[in-house]
Protein backbone atom coordinates (compact mmCIF):
# COMPACT_ATOMS: atom_id res chain seq x y z
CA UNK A 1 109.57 101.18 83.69
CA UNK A 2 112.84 102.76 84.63
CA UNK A 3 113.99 106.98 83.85
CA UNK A 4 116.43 108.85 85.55
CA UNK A 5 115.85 109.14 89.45
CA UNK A 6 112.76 107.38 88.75
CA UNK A 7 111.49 103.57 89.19
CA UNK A 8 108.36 102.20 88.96
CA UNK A 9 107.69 98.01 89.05
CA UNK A 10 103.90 97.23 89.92
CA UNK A 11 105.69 93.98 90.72
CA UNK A 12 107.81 95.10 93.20
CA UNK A 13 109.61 98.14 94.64
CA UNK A 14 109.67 101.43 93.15
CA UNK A 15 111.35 105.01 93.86
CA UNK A 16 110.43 108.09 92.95
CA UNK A 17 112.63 110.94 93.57
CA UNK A 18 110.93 113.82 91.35
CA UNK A 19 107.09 114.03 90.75
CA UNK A 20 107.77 116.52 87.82
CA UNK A 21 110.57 114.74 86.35
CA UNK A 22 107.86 111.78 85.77
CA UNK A 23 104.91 114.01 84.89
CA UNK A 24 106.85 114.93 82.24
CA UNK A 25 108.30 111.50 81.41
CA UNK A 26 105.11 109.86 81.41
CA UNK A 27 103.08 112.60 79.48
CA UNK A 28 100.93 112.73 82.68
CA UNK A 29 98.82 115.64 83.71
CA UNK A 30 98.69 117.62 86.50
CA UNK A 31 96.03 117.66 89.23
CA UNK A 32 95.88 121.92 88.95
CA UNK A 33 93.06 124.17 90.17
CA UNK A 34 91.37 123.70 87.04
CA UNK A 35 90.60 119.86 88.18
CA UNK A 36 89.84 121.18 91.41
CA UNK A 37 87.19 123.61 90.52
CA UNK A 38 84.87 120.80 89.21
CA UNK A 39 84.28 119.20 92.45
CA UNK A 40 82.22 120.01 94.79
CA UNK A 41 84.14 118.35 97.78
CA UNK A 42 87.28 117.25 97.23
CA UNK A 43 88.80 114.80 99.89
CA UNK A 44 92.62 115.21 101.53
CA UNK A 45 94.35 113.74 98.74
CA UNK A 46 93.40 116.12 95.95
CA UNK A 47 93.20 119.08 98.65
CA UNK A 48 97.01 118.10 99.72
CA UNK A 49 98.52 117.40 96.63
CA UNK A 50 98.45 114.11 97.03
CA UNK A 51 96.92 113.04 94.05
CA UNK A 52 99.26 114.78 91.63
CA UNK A 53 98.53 113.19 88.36
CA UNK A 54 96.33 111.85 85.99
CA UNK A 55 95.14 110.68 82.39
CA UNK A 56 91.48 111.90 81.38
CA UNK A 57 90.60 112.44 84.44
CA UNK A 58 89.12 115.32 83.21
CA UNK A 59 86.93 113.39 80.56
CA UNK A 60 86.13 111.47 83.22
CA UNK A 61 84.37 114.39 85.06
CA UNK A 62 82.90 115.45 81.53
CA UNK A 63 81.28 111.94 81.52
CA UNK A 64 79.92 112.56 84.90
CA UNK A 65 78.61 115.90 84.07
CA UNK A 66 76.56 114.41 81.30
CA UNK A 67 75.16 112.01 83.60
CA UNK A 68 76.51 109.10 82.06
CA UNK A 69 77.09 105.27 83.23
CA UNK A 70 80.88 105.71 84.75
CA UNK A 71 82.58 103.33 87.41
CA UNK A 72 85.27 103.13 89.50
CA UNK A 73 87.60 100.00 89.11
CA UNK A 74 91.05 99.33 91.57
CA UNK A 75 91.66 96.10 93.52
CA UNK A 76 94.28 94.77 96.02
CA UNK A 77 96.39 91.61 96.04
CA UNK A 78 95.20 89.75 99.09
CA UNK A 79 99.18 88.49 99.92
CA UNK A 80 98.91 90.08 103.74
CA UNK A 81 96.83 92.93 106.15
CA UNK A 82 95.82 96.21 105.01
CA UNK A 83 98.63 98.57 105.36
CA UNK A 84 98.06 102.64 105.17
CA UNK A 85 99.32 102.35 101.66
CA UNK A 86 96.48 100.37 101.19
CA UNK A 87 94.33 102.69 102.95
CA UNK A 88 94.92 105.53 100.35
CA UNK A 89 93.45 103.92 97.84
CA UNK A 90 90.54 102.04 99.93
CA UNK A 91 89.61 105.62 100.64
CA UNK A 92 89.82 106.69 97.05
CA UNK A 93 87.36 104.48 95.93
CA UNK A 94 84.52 105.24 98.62
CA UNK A 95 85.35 108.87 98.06
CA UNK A 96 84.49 108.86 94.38
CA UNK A 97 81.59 105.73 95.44
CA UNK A 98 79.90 108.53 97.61
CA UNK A 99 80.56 111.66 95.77
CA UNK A 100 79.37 110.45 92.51
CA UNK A 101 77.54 107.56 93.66
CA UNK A 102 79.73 105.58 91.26
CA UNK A 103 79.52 101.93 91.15
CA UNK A 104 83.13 100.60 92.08
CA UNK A 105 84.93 96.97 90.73
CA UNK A 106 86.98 95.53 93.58
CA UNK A 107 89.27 92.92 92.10
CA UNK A 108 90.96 91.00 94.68
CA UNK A 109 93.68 89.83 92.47
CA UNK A 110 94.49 86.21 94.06
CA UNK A 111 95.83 85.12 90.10
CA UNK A 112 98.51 87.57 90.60
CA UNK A 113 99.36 86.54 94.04
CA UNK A 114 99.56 83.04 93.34
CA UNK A 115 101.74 84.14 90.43
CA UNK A 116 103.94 86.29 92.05
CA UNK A 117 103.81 85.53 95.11
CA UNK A 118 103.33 81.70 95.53
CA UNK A 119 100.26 81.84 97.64
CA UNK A 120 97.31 78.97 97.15
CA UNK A 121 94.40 80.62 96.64
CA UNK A 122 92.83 79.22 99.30
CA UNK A 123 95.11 81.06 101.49
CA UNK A 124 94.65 84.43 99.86
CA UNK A 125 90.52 84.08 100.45
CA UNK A 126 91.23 83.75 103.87
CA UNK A 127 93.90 87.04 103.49
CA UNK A 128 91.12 88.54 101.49
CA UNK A 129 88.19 88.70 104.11
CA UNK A 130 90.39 90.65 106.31
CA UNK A 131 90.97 92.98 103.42
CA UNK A 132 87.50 93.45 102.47
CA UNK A 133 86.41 93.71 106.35
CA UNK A 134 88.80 96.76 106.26
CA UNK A 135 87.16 98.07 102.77
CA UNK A 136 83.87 98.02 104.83
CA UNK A 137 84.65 99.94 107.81
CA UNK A 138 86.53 102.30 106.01
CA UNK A 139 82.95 102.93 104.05
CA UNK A 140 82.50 101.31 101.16
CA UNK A 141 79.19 100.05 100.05
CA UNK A 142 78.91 96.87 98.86
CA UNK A 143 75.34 97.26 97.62
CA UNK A 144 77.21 99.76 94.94
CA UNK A 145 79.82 97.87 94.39
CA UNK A 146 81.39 94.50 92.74
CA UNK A 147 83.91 92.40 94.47
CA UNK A 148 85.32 89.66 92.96
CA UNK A 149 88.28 87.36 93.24
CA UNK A 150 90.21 87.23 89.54
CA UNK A 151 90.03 83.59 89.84
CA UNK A 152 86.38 83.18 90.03
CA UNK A 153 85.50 85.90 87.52
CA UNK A 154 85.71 84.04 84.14
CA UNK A 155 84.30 87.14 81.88
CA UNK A 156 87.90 88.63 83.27
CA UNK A 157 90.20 85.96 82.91
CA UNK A 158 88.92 85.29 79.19
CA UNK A 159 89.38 89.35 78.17
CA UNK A 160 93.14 88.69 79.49
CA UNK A 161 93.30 85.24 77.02
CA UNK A 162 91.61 87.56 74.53
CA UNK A 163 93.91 90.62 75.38
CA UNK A 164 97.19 88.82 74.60
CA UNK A 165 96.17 87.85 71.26
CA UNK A 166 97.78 91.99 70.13
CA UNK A 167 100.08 92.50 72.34
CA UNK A 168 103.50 91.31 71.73
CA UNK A 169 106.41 90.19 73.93
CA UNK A 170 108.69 93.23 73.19
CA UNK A 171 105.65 95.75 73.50
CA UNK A 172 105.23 93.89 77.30
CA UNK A 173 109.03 94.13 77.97
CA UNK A 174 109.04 98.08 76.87
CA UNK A 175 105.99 98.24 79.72
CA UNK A 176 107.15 96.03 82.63
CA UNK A 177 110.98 94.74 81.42
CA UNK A 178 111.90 91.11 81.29
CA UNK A 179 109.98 89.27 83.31
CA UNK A 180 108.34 85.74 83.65
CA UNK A 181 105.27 85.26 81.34
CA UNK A 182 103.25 84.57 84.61
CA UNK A 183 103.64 88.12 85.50
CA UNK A 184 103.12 89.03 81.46
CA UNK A 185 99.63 86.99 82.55
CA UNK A 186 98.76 88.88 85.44
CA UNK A 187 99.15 92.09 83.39
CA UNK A 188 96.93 91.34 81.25
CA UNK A 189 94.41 89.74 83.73
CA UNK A 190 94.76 93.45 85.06
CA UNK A 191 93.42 94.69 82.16
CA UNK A 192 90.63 92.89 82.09
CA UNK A 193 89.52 93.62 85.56
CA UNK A 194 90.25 97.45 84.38
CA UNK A 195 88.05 97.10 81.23
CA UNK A 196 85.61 94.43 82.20
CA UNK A 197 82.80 97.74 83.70
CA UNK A 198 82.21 98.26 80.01
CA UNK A 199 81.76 94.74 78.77
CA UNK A 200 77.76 93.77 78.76
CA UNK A 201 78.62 91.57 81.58
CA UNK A 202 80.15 94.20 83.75
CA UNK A 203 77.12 96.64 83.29
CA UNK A 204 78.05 98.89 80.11
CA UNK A 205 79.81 101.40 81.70
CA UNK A 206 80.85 103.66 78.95
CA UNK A 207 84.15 105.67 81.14
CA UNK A 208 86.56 103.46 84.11
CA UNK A 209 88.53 105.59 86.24
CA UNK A 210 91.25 103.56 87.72
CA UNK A 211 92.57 105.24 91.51
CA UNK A 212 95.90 103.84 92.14
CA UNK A 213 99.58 104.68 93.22
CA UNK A 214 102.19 105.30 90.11
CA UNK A 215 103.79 101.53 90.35
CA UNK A 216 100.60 100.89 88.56
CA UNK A 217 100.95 103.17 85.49
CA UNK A 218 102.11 100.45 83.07
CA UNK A 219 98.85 98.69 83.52
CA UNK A 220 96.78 101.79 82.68
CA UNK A 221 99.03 102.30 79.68
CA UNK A 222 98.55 98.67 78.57
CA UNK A 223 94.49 98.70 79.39
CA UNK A 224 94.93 101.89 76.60
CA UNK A 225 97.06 100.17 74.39
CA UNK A 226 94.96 97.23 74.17
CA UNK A 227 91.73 99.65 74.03
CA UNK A 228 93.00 101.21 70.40
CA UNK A 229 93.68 97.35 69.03
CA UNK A 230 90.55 96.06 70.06
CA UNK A 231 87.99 98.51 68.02
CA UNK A 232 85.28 96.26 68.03
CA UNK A 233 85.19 96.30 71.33
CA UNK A 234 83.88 100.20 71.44
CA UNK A 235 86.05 100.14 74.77
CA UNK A 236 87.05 103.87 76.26
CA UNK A 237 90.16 104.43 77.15
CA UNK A 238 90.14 104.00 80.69
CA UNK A 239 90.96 107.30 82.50
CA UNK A 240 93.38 107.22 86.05
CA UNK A 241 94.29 109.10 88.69
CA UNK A 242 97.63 108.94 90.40
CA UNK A 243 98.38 110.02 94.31
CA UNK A 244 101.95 110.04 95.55
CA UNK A 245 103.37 106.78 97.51
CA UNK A 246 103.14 107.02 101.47
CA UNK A 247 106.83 105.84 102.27
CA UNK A 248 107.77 102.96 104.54
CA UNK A 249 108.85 104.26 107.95
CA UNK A 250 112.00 104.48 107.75
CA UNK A 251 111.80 106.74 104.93
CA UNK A 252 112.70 104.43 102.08
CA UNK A 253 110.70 103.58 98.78
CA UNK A 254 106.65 103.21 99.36
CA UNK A 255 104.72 101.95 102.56
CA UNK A 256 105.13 97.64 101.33
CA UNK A 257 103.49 94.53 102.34
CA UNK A 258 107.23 92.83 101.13
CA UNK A 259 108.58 94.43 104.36
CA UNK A 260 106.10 94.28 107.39
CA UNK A 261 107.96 96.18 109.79
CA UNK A 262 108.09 99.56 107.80
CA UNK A 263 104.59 99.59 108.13
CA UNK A 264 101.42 100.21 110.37
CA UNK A 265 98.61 98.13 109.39
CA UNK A 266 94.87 98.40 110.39
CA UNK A 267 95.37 95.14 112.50
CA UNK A 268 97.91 96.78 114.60
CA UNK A 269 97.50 96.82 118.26
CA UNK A 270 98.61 99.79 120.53
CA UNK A 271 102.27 99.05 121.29
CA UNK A 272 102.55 98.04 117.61
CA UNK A 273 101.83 101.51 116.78
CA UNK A 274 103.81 103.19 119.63
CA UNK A 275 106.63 101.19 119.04
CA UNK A 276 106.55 101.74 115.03
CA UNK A 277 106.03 105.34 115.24
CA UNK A 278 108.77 105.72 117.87
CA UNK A 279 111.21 104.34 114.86
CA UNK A 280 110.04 106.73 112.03
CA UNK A 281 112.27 108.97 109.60
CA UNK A 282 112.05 112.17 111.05
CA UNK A 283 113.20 116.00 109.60
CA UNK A 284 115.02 116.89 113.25
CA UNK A 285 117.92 118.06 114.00
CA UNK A 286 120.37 116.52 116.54
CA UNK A 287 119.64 118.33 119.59
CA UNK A 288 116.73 119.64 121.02
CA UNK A 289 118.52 122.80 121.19
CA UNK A 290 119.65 123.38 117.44
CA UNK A 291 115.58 122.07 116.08
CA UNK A 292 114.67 125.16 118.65
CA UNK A 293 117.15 127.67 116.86
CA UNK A 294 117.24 126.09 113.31
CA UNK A 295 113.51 124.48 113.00
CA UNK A 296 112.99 121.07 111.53
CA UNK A 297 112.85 119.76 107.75
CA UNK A 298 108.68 118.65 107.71
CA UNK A 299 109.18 117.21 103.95
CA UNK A 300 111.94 114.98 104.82
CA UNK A 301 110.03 113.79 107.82
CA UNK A 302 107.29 110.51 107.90
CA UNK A 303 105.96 111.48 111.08
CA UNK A 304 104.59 114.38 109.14
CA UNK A 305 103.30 112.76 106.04
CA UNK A 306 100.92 110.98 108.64
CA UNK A 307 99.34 113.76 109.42
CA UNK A 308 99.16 115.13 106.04
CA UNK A 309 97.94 111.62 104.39
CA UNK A 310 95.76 109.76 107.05
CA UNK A 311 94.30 110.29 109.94
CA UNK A 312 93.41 114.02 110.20
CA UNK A 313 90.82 115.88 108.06
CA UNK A 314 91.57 119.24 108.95
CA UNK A 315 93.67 121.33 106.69
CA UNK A 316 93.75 123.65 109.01
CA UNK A 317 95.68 121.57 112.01
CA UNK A 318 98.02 120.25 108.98
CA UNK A 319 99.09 123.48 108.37
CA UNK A 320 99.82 124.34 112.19
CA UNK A 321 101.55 121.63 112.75
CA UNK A 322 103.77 121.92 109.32
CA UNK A 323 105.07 125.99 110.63
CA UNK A 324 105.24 124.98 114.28
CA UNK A 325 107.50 121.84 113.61
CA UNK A 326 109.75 123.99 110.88
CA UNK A 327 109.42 126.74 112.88
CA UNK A 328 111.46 124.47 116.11
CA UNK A 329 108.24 125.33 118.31
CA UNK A 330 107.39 121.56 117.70
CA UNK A 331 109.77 119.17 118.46
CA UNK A 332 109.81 115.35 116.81
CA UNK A 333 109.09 113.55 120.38
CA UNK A 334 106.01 115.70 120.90
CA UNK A 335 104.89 115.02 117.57
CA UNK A 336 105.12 111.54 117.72
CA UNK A 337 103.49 111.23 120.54
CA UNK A 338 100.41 112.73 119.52
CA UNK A 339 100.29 111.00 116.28
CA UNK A 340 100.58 108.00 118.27
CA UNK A 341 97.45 108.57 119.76
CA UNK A 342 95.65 109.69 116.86
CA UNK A 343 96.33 106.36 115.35
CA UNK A 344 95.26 104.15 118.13
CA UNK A 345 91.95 106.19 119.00
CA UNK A 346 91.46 105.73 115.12
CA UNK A 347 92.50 102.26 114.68
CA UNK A 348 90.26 101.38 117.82
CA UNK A 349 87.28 102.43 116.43
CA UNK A 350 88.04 100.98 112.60
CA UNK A 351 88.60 97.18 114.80
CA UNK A 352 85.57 97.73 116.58
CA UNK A 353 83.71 98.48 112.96
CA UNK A 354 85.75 95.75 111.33
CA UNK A 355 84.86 92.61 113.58
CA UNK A 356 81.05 93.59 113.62
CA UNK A 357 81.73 93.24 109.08
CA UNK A 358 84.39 89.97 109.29
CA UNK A 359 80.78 87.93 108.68
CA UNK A 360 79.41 90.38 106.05
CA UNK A 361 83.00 90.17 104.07
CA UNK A 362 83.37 86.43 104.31
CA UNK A 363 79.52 85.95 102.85
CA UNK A 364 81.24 88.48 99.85
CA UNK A 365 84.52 87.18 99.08
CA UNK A 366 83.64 82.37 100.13
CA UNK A 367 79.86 83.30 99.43
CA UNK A 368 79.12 81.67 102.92
């Protein structure tokens, strides 16, 4: 889907250069105070802005209020390590899992990497116990949730056969653009993962909310599109919600597996993250002296958006370190080097949590 300023491939890379250009573009609501008020706790990325957007998400609470049968559905393609783009949307999911104590789907969508990406899907098993290692010491648990690789999850590859029966090739090209049918596919394998919580064999879930960055809009609009020509189906349009990209290091696009060294992963080792962090897009000035007299730019810089997306809870400490570093009282080495060590202490523990789960994830994704 391409506007003015604005990209977005689910395929590839996308750039987005004004949120409220692309609410409005989209017909997307906002994530206001009147969202907020609902819940009880809400985590860092609805607190922060982060999460800026969403469709239904406020039938989705309505659903919850009247206590009825709702899950949470996203999934990852397992092409490479868990990156902190990845992380957003890990965390997502176990927020909602343990605020709502919502069942969640995990697709691990090896039909789309093999696809797109080339990879056997013997080698994206492999990829995907490291993935769902990370899922589990970040929090998730399994015993309320479903994770499933796309190709071993028939009930989902036959809605996508189903699916395409409506749909035609210039209503997938208005979505996604030109692209090769195997991608076409994969879309539509999406939306069966997406509406597969409501079929009898997914448990009858009557509402799906669907966590995810904005590159994945056109396959919410296409689950809803193919929810209104399926009737017999009884489907619900599934409801998402949308939270801003964490960019690559260097300050271009979104965080991406496609480029591995504009990213920190949750494999990383210490001097990885040193050495990576060291590199990041910062809002400075040129000397030490002018960032003292003229104060820094915090929204340009990605050493800030790590504290504001990952890594530290408190709004409070955000906030300090947002006036201190525009103020010029905080200056882009000093910053750095205690984000640095925020990371490591936190990617210590998560590897120390991780390698005690490698056995539980490779029982859930080979069944061994």
């Amino acid at each position: 889907m391409i506007m003015v300023d604005n990209t977005l491939d689910p395929f590839g890379n996308s750039v987005i250069t004004d949120y409220e250009k692309i609410i409005q573009d989209m017909h997307l609501k906002k994530i206001d105070e009147s969202i907020l008020r609902r819940i009880k706790n809400p985590n860092i990325f609805l607190r922060r802005g982060i999460d800026f957007a969403h469709i239904d998400f406020d039938k989705f609470l309505d659903a919850v209020k009247r206590k009825e049968k709702v899950a949470i559905m996203t999934g990852i393609k397992p092409t490479n390590e868990f990156h902190l783009g990845s992380k957003i949307t890990a965390e997502e999911i176990i927020y909602f899992q343990k605020e709502f104590g919502t069942k969640v789907f995990y697709a691990i969508a090896d039909l789309e990497g093999m696809v797109d990406n080339g990879l056997p899907l013997d080698k994206q098993a492999e990829i995907a116990v490291d993935n769902v290692a990370d899922l589990l010491a970040l929090g998730l648990n399994p015993k309320n949730a479903y994770i499933y690789r796309q190709s071993q999850e028939k009930h989902v590859m036959n809605l996508g056969y189903l699916f395409s029966r409506k749909i035609t090739n210039n209503h997938m090209e208005n979505l996604y653009g030109k692209r090769p049918f195997g991608l076409y596919f994969a879309a539509f394998t999406q939306s069966g993962d997406i509406l597969f919580p409501e079929t009898k064999e997914g448990g009858s879930h009557k509402t799906v909310l669907v966590p995810v960055g904005l590159d994945q809009a056109p396959h919410i609009f296409l689950s809803r599109d193919i929810v209104d020509r399926f009737p017999e189906f009884n489907f619900t349009r599934p409801a998402s919600i949308f939270h801003k990209f964490f960019r690559a290091l260097n300050g271009e696009t979104k965080m991406s597996k496609r480029n591995p060294d504009s990213m920190i992963t949750l494999n990383d080792k210490p001097e990885d993250v040193k050495r990576k962090v060291s590199k990041a897009l910062t809002g400075g000035q040129k000397t030490v002296e002018e960032q003292r007299k003229f104060g820094a730019n915090p929204e340009q810089s990605v050493v800030f958006e790590l504290y504001k997306y990952h890594f530290v809870e408190d709004d409070k400490k955000v906030e300090k370190v947002y006036n201190l570093y525009k103020s010029g009282k905080l200056l882009d080495g000093e910053m750095k080097n205690e984000i640095t060590e925020i990371i490591i202490k936190f990617l210590e523990k998560h590897q120390k949590k991780k390698k005690k789960l490698l056995s539980k994830a490779e029982k859930i994704v080979l069944g061994k």
